[in-house]
Protein backbone atom coordinates (compact mmCIF):
# COMPACT_ATOMS: atom_id res chain seq x y z
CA UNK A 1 -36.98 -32.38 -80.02
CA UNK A 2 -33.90 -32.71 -78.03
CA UNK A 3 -30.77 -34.25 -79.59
CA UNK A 4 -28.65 -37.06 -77.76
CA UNK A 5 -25.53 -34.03 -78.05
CA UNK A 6 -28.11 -31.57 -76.41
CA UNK A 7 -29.60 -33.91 -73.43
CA UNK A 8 -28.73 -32.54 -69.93
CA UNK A 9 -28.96 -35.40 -67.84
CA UNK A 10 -27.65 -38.46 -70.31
CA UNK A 11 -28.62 -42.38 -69.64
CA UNK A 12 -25.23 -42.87 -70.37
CA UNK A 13 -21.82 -41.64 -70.44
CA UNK A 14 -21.28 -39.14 -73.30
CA UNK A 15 -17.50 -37.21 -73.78
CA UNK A 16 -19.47 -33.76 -72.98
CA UNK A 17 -19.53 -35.14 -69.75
CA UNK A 18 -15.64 -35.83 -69.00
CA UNK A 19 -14.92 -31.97 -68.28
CA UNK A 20 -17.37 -32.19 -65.63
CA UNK A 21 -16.75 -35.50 -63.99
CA UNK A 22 -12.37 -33.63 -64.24
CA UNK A 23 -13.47 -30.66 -62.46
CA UNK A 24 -16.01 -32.14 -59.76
CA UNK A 25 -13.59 -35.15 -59.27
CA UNK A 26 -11.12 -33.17 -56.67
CA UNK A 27 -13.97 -32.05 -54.50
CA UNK A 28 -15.49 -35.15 -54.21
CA UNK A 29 -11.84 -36.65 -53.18
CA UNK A 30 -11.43 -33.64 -50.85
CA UNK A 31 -15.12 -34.09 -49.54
CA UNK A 32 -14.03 -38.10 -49.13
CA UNK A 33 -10.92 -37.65 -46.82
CA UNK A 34 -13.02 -37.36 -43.47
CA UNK A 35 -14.22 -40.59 -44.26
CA UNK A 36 -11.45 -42.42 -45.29
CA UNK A 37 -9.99 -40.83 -41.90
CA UNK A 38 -12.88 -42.68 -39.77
CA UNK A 39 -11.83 -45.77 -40.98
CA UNK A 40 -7.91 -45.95 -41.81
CA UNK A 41 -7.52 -44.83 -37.75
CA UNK A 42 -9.98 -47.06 -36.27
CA UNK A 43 -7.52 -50.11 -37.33
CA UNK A 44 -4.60 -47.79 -36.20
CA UNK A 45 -2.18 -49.86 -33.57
CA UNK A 46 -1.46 -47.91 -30.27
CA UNK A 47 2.05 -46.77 -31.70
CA UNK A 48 0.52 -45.02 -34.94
CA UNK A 49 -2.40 -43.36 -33.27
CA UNK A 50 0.80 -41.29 -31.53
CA UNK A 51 3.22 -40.98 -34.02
CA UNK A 52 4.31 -37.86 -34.94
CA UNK A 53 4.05 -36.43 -37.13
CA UNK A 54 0.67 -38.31 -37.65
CA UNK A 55 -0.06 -40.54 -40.06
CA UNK A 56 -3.19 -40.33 -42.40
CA UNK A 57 -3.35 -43.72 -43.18
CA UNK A 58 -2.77 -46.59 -41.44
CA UNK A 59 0.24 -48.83 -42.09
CA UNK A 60 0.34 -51.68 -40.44
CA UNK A 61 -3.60 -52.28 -39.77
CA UNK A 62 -4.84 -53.91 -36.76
CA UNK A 63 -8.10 -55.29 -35.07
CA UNK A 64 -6.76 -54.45 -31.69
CA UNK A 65 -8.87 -51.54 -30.67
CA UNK A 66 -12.11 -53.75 -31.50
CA UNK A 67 -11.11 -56.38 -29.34
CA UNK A 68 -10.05 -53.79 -26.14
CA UNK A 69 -13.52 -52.18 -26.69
CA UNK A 70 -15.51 -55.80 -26.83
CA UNK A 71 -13.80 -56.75 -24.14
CA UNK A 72 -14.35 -54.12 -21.93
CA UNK A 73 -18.20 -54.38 -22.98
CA UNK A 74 -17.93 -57.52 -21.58
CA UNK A 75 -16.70 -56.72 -18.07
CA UNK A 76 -19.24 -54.11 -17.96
CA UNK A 77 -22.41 -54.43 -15.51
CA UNK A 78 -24.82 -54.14 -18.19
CA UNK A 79 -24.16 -55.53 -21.87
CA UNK A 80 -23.61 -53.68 -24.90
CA UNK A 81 -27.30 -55.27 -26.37
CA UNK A 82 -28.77 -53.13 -23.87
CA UNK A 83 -27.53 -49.86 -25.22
CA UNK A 84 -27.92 -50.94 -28.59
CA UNK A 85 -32.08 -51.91 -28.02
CA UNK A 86 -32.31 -49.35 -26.50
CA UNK A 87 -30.79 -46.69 -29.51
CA UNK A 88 -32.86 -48.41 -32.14
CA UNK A 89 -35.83 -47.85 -29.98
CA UNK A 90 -35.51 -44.38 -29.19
CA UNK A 91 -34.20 -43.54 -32.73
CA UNK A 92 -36.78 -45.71 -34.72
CA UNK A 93 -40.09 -44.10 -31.93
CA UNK A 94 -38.43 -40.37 -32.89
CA UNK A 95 -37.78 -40.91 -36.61
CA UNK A 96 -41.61 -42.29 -37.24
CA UNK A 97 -43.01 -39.29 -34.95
CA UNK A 98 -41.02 -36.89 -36.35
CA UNK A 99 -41.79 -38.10 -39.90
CA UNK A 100 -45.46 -37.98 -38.70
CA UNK A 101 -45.34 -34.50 -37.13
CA UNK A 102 -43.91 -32.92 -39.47
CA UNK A 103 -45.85 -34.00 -42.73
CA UNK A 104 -48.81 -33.35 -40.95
CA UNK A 105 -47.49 -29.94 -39.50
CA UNK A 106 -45.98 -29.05 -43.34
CA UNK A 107 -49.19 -29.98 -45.08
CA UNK A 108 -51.24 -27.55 -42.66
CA UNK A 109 -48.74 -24.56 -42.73
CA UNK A 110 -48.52 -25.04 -46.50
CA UNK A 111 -51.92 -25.94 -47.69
CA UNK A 112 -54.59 -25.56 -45.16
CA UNK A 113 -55.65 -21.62 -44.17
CA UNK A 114 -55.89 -20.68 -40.77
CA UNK A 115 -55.28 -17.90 -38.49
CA UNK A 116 -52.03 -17.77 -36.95
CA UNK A 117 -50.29 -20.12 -39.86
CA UNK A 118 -47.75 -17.27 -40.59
CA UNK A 119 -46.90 -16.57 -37.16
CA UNK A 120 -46.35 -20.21 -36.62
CA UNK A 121 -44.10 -20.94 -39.40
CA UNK A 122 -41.94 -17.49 -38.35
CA UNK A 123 -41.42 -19.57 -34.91
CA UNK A 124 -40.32 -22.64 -36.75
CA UNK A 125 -37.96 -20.64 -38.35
CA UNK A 126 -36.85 -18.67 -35.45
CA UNK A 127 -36.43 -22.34 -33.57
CA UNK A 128 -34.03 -23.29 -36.73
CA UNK A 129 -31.13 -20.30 -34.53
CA UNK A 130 -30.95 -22.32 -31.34
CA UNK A 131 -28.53 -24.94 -30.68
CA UNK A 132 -29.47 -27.99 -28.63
CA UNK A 133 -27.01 -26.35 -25.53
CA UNK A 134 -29.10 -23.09 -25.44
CA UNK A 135 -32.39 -24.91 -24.87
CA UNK A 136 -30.99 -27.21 -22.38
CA UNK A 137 -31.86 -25.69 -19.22
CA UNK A 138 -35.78 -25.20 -20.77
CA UNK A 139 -35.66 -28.46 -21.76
CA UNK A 140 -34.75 -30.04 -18.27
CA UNK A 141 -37.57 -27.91 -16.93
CA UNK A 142 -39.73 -29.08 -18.80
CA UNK A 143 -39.17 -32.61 -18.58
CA UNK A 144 -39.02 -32.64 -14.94
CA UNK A 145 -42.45 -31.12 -14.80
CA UNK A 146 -43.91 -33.82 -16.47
CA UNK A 147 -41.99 -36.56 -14.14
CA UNK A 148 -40.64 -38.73 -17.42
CA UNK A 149 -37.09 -38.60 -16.26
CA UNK A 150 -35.24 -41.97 -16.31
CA UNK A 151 -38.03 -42.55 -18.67
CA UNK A 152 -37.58 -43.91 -22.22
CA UNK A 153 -40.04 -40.58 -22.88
CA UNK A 154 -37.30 -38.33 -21.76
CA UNK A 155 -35.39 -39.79 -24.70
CA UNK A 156 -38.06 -39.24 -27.41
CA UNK A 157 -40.13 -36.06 -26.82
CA UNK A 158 -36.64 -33.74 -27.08
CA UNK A 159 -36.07 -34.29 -30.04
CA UNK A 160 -40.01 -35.03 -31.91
CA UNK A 161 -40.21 -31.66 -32.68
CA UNK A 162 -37.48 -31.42 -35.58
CA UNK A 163 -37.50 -27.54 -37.02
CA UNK A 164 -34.76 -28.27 -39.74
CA UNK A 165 -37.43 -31.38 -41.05
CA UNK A 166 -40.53 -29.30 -41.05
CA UNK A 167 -39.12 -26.44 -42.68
CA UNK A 168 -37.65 -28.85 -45.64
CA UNK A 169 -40.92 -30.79 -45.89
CA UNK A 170 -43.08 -27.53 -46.13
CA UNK A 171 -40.86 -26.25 -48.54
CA UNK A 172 -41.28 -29.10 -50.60
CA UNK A 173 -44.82 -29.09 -49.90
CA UNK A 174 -45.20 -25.70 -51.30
CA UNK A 175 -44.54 -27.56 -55.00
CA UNK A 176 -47.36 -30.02 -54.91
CA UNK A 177 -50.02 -28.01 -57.55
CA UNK A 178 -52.70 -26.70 -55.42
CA UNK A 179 -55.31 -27.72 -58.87
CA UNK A 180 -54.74 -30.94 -57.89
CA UNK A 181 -55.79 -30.56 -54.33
CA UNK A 182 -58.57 -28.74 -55.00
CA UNK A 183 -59.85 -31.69 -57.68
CA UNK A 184 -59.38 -33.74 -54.87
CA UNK A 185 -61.60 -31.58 -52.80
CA UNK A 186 -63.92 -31.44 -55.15
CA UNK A 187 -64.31 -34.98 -55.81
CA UNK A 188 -65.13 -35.32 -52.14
CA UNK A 189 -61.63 -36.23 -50.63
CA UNK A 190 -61.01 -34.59 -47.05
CA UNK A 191 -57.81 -33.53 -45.33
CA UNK A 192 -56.95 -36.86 -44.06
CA UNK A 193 -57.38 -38.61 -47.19
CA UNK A 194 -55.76 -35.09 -49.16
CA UNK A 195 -52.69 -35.44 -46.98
CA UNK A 196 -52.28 -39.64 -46.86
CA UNK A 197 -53.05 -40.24 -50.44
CA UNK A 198 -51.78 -37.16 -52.50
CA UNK A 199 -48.61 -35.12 -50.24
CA UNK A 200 -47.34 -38.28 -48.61
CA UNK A 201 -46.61 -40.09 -51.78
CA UNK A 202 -45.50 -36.34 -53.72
CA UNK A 203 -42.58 -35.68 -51.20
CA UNK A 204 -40.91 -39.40 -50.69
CA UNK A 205 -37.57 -37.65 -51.38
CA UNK A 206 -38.19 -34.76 -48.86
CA UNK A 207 -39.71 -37.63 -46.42
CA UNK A 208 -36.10 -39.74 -47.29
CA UNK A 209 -34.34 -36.65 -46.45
CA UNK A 210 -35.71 -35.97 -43.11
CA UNK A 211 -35.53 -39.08 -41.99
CA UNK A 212 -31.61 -38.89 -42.11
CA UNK A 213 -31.29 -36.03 -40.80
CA UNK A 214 -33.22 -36.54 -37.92
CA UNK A 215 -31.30 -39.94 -37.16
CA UNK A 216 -28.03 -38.64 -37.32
CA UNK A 217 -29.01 -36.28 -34.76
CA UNK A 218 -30.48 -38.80 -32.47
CA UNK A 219 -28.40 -41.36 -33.55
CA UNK A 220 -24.92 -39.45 -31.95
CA UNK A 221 -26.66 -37.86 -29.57
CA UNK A 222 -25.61 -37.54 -25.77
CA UNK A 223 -27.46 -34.75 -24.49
CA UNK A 224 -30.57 -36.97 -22.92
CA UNK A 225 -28.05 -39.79 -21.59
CA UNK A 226 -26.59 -37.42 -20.01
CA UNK A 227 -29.02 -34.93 -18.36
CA UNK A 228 -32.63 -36.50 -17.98
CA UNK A 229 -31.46 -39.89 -17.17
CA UNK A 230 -29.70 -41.17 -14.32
CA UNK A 231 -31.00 -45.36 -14.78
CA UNK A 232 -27.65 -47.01 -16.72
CA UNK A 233 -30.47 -49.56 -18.35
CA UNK A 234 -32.25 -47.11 -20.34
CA UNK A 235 -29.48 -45.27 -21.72
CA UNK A 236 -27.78 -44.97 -25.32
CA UNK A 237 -25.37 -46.70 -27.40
CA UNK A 238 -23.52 -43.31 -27.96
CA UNK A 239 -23.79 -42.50 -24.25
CA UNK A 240 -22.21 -45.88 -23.57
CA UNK A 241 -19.58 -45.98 -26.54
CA UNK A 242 -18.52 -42.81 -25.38
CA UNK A 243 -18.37 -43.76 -21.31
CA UNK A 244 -16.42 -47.09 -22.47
CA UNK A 245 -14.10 -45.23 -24.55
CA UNK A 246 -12.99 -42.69 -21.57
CA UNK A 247 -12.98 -45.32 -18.94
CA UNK A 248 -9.54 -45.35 -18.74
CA UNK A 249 -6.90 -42.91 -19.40
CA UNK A 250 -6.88 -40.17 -22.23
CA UNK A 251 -3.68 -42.34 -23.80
CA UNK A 252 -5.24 -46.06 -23.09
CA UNK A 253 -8.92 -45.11 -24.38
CA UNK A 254 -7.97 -43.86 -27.89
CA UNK A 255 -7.74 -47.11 -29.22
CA UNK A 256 -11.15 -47.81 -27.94
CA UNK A 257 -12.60 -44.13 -29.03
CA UNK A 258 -10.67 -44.33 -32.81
CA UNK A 259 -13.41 -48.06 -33.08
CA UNK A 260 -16.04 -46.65 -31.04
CA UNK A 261 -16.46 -43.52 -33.45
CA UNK A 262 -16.13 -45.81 -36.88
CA UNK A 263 -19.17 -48.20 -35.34
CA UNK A 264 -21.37 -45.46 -34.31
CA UNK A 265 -20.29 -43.69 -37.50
CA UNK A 266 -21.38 -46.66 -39.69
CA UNK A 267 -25.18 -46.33 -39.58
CA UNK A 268 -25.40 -42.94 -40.63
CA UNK A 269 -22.54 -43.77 -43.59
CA UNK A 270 -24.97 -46.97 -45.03
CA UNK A 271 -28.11 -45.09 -44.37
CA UNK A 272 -27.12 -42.25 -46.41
CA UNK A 273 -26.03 -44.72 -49.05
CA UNK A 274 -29.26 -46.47 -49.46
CA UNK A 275 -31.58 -43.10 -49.19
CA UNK A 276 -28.95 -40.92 -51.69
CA UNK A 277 -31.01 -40.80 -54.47
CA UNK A 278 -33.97 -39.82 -52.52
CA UNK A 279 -31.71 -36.84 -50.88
CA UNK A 280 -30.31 -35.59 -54.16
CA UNK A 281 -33.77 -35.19 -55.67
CA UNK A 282 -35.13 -33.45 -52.55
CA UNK A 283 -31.89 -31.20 -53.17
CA UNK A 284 -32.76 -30.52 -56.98
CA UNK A 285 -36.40 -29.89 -56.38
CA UNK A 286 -36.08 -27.67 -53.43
CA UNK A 287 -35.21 -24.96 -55.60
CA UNK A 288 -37.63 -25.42 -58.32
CA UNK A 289 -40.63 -23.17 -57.95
C-alpha cells in the first residue's frame, strides 16, 4: 500500500513537489520565449520592428499590421475566405486519411503476419531521413503523371503518406497485449472489427498525437502552392499569407509578415492546447514496454 508521502504522480500539490516544479520552472520559461516572441512582435509598430538594438517586447502595442494585412486582402483579386476554405479542406481530407492510413498500416505491420512486413517497416523508417526538398523533384513526377495538377488532389496525396505518424502509431501499437487480440479472435472477431473496436480506441493518445503533427505540417506548408499548382483559387492560406506579406518591399511587408505568422501560428498553438494531455500520455507510454 502506497502512502500519500510515497505517491508519484499526486492529485494534488504536495511540498515534495516544489523542488521539481523550481528546477523545471526555467526551462519551461526558456521553452516559452519563442512564443511570447510570435505575439509581442505581431503588435510591434513599424518603428520597433527596426529598432536597434531590437526589442523583445513590444512597448507601445499596436493593431496596425492587422489592419495593412486586411486591407490588402481586400484589394486582392480573390478573397482571403478562399484561401482559408480551401486550407481547412486540404488539411481536414489529409489529417482523416492520414489518421486512416496509418492505423490501418500500424495495426498490420504490428499485429498481422505477412511476408514482406519487416522489409516494409525498414522503408518507413528509411522514408523518416528525407526532407520534403529531397523528394521534390519525385514528387512533381509523379503528380504530373497522374494529371492532378491544379487539382485539390495535388494538395492531399503529398502529404497522406505521413512516415513520422505511422512509425509513432505502430510503436504504440506494439503495447496493445496480443492475449487480448487473440480472445478476440477466438470469440469470432475479424481484422476489421479487431482493428475498429479494440486498437482504435487503445491508442487515442497516439491517434491525438498524429493528428498534430500531421497538421502542423500541412497546416504551414508551401511546397504544393507553390510547385503543383498554378490556379490562384485552389491555393493555401499559408501560400497566400506568405504572397500578401512580400507583396511589397522587404521594409513595408514586415508589418504584414510579423501578423501573418501570429494568425497562421494560432491554430497549431490552440490545437496543441486542447490535444496536450493526449500528447503527453502518448509521450509517457511510448517508452513503456
Amino acid at each position: 500500500m502506497a502512502y500519500k508521502g510515497n505517491r508519484i504522480n499526486p492529485r494534488k500539490f504536495e511540498k515534495g513537489q516544489l523542488k521539481i516544479v523550481l528546477a523545471i520552472l526555467p526551462l519551461v520559461l526558456f521553452m516559452g520565449l519563442p512564443i511570447i516572441f510570435i505575439f509581442s512582435h505581431a503588435f510591434k509598430p513599424m518603428e520597433e520592428l527596426f529598432a536597434y538594438p531590437p526589442k523583445f517586447f513590444v512597448s507601445n502595442p499596436t493593431l496596425d499590421n492587422f489592419s495593412k494585412l486586411f486591407k490588402a486582402s481586400r484589394m486582392a483579386g480573390i478573397p482571403m475566405s478562399r484561401y482559408v476554405f480551401n486550407s481547412i479542406l486540404v488539411t481536414g481530407i489529409v489529417v482523416i486519411g492520414s489518421i486512416i492510413l496509418s492505423t490501418a498500416a500500424g495495426f498490420a505491420l504490428s499485429k498481422l503476419k505477412f511476408k514482406g512486413k519487416f522489409v516494409l517497416m525498414e522503408i518507413n523508417q528509411g522514408a523518416l531521413m528525407f526532407v520534403a526538398v529531397a523528394v521534390m523533384i519525385p514528387r512533381y513526377l509523379t503528380i504530373n503523371f497522374l494529371g492532378i495538377t491544379n487539382t485539390y488532389l495535388a494538395h492531399i496525396l503529398p502529404w497522406l503518406a505521413t512516415p513520422v505518424a505511422l512509425f509513432l502509431i505502430k510503436q504504440f501499437i506494439d503495447q496493445v497485449p496480443d492475449s487480448l487480440i487473440e480472445a478476440a479472435y477466438i470469440d469470432g472477431a475479424g481484422d476489421f472489427k479487431v482493428y475498429t473496436k479494440i486498437i482504435l480506441p487503445m491508442i487515442k493518445p497516439a491517434i491525438a498525437t498524429a493528428a498534430i503533427l500531421i497538421f502542423q505540417q500541412v497546416w504551414v506548408d508551401l511546397g504544393t502552392s507553390n510547385y503543383y499548382v498554378n490556379d490562384e483559387g485552389i491555393k493555401t492560406l499559408a501560400f497566400y499569407m506568405n504572397t500578401l506579406a512580400n507583396a511589397n518591399n522587404t521594409v513595408a511587408g514586415q508589418g504584414m509578415a510579423a501578423a501573418a505568422s501570429l494568425i497562421m501560428f494560432l491554430p497549431n498553438l490552440i490545437m496543441f492546447i486542447l490535444l496536450q494531455k493526449s500528447i503527453m500520455n502518448t509521450m509517457a507510454h511510448s517508452g513503456i514496454k
